[in-house]
Protein backbone atom coordinates (compact mmCIF):
# COMPACT_ATOMS: atom_id res chain seq x y z
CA UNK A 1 -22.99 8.34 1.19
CA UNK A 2 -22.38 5.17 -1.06
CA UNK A 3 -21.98 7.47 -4.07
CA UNK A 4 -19.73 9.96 -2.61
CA UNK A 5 -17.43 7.28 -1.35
CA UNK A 6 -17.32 5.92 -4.89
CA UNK A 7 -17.10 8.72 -6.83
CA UNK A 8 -14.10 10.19 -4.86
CA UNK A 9 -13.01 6.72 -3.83
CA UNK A 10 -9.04 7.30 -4.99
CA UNK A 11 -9.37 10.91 -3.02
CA UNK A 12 -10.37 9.32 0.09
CA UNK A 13 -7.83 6.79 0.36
CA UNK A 14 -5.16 8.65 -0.95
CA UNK A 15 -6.21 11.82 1.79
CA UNK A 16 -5.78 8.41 4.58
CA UNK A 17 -2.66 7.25 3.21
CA UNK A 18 -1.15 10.78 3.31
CA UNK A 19 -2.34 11.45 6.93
CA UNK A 20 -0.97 7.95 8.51
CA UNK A 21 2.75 9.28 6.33
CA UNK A 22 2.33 12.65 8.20
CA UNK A 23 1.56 10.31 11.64
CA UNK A 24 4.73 8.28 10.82
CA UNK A 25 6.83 10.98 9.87
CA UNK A 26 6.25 12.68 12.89
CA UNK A 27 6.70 9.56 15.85
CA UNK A 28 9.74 7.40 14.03
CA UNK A 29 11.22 9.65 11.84
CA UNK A 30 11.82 9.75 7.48
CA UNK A 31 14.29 7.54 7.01
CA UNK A 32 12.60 5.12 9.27
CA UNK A 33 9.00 5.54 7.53
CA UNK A 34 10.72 5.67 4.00
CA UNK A 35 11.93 2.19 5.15
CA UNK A 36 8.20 0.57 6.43
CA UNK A 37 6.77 2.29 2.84
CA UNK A 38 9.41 0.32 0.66
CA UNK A 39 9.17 -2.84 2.95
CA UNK A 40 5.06 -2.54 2.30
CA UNK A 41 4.95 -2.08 -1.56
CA UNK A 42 7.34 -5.15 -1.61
CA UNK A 43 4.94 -7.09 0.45
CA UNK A 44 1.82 -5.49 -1.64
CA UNK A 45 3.78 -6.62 -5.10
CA UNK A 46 4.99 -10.03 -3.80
CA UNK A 47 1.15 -10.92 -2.70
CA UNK A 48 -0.10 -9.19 -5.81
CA UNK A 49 2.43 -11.57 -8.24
CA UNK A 50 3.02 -14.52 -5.99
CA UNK A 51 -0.52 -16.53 -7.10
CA UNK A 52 1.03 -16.03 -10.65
CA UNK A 53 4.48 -17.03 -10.03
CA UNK A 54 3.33 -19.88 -8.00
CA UNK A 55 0.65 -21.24 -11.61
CA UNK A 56 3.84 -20.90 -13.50
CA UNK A 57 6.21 -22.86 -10.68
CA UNK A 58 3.41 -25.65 -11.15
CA UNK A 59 2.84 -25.45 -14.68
CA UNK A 60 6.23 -26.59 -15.20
């Protein structure tokens, strides 16, 4: 089971990512889930850069 999961590891999460858009799309609406997606690949890139933004705050 270890091997399947990481051999089609991109597959699986992209097939759960697509189902809980289909969920949202469904109870609150496009517009509405087109809002919570931008609002949580702002919050994924802020914590992704902020260690790095913070080294070069200090570094100065």
């Amino acid at each position: 089971m270890k091997d399947f999961f990481k051999q089609y590891q991109r597959e699986i999460i992209g097939g759960i990512i697509g189902f809980l858009m289909a969920i949202c799309f469904i109870t609150i609406g496009f517009i509405k889930t087109i809002f919570v997606a931008f609002f949580v690949v702002i919050g994924g890139l802020g914590g992704h850069y902020l260690p790095q933004l913070l080294h070069l705050i200090q570094k100065n």
